[in-house]
C-alpha atoms as a PDB file:
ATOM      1  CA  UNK A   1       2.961  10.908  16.567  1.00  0.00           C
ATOM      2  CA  UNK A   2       6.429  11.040  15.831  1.00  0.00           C
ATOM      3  CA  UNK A   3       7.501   8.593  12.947  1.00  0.00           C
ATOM      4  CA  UNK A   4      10.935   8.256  13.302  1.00  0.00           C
ATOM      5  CA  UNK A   5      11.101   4.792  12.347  1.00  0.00           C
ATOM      6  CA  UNK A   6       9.349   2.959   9.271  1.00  0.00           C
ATOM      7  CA  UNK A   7       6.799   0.994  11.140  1.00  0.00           C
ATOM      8  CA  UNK A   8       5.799   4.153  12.681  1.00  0.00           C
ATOM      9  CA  UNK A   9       5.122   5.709   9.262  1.00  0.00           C
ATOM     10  CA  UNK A  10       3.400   2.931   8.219  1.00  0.00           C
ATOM     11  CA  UNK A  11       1.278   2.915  11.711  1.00  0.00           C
ATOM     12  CA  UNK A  12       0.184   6.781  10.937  1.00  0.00           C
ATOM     13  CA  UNK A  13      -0.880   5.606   7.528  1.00  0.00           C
ATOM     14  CA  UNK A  14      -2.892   2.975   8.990  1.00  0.00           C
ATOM     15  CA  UNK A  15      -6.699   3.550   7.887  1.00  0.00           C
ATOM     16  CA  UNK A  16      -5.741   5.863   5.399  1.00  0.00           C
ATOM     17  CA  UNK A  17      -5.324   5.902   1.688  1.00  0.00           C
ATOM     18  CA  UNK A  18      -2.100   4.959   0.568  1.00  0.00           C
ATOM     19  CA  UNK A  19      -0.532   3.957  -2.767  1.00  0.00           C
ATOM     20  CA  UNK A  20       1.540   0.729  -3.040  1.00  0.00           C
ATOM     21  CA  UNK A  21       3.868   0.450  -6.406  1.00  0.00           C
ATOM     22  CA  UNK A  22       5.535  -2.480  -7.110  1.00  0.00           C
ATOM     23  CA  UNK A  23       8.347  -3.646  -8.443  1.00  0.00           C
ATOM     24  CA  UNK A  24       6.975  -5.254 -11.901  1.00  0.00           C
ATOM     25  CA  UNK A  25       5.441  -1.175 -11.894  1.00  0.00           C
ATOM     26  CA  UNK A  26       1.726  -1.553 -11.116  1.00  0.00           C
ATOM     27  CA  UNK A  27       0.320   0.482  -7.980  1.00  0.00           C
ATOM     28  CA  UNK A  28      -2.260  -0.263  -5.947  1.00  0.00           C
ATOM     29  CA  UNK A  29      -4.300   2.444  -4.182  1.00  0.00           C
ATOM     30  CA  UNK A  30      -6.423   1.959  -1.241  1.00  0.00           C
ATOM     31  CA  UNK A  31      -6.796   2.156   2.791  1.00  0.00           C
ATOM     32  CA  UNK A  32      -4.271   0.595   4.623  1.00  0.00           C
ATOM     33  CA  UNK A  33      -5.497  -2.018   6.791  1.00  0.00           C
ATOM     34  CA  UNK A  34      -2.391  -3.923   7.968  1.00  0.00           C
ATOM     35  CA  UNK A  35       1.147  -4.764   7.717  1.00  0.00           C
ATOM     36  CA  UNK A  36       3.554  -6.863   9.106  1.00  0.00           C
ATOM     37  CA  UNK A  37       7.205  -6.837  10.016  1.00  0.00           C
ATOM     38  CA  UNK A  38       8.166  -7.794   6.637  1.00  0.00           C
ATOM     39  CA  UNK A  39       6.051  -4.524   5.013  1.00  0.00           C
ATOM     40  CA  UNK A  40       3.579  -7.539   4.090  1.00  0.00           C
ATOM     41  CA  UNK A  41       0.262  -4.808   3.746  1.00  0.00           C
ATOM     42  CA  UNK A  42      -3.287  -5.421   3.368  1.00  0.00           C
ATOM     43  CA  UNK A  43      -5.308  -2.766   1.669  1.00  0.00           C
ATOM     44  CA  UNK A  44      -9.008  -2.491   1.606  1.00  0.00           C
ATOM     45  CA  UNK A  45     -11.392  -0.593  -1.182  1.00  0.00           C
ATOM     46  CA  UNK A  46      -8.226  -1.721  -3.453  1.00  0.00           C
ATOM     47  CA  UNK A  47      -7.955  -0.588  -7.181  1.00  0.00           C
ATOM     48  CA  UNK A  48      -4.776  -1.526  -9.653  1.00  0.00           C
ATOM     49  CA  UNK A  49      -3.562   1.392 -11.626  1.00  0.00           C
ATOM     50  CA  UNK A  50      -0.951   0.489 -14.927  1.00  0.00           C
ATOM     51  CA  UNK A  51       0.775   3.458 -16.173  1.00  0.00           C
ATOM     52  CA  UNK A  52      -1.816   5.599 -13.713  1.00  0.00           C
ATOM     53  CA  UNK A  53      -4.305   4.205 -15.729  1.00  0.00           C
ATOM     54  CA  UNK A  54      -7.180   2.575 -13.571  1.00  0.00           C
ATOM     55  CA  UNK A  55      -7.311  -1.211 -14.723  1.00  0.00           C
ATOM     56  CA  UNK A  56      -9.524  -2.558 -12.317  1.00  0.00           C
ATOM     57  CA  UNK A  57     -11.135  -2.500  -8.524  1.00  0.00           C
ATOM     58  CA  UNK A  58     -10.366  -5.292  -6.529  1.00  0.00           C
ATOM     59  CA  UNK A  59     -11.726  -4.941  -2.551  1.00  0.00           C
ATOM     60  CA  UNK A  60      -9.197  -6.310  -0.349  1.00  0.00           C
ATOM     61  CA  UNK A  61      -5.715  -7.118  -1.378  1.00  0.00           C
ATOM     62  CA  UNK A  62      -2.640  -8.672   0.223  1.00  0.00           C
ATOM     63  CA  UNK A  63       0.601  -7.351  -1.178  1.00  0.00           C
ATOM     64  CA  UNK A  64       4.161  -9.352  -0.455  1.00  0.00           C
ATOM     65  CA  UNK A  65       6.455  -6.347   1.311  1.00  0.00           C
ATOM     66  CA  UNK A  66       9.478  -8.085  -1.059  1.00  0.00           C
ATOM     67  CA  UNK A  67       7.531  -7.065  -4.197  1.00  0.00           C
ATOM     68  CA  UNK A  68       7.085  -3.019  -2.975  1.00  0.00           C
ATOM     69  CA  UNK A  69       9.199  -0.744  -3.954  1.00  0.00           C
ATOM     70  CA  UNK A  70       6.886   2.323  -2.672  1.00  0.00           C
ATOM     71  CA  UNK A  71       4.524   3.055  -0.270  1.00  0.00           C
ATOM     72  CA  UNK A  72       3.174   6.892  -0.114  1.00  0.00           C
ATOM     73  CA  UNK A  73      -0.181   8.620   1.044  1.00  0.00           C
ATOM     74  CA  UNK A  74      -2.774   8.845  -1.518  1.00  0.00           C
END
């Protein structure tokens, strides 16, 4: 698939791990479940990472798409 657009990026990601970083600099890794038009994503098998550092697992997480900053495969 050709992912000339953003949604289309995000739609090849889909069911694949991905990492989210915010802007207040936490990232969240996990497998991309959904997303909306406003980059609103849901990630499943979620874990928080501060500084890379693991903090904790978390299972299924809704992220606003006005806090991201970054989204990138995993």
């Amino acid at each position: 698939m050709d992912a000339t657009r953003p949604l289309d990026a995000l739609n090849v990601s889909r069911n694949k791990r991905i990492i989210v970083e915010l802007k207040n600099g936490r990232q969240f890794i996990g497998l991309l479940r959904s997303f909306d038009i406003h980059i609103n994503v849901v990630l499943e098998d979620a874990e928080e990472r501060i500084e890379g550092e693991l903090k904790r697992k978390l299972g299924v997480v809704f992220l606003r798409g006005d806090a991201i900053i970054l989204i990138s495969p995993a």
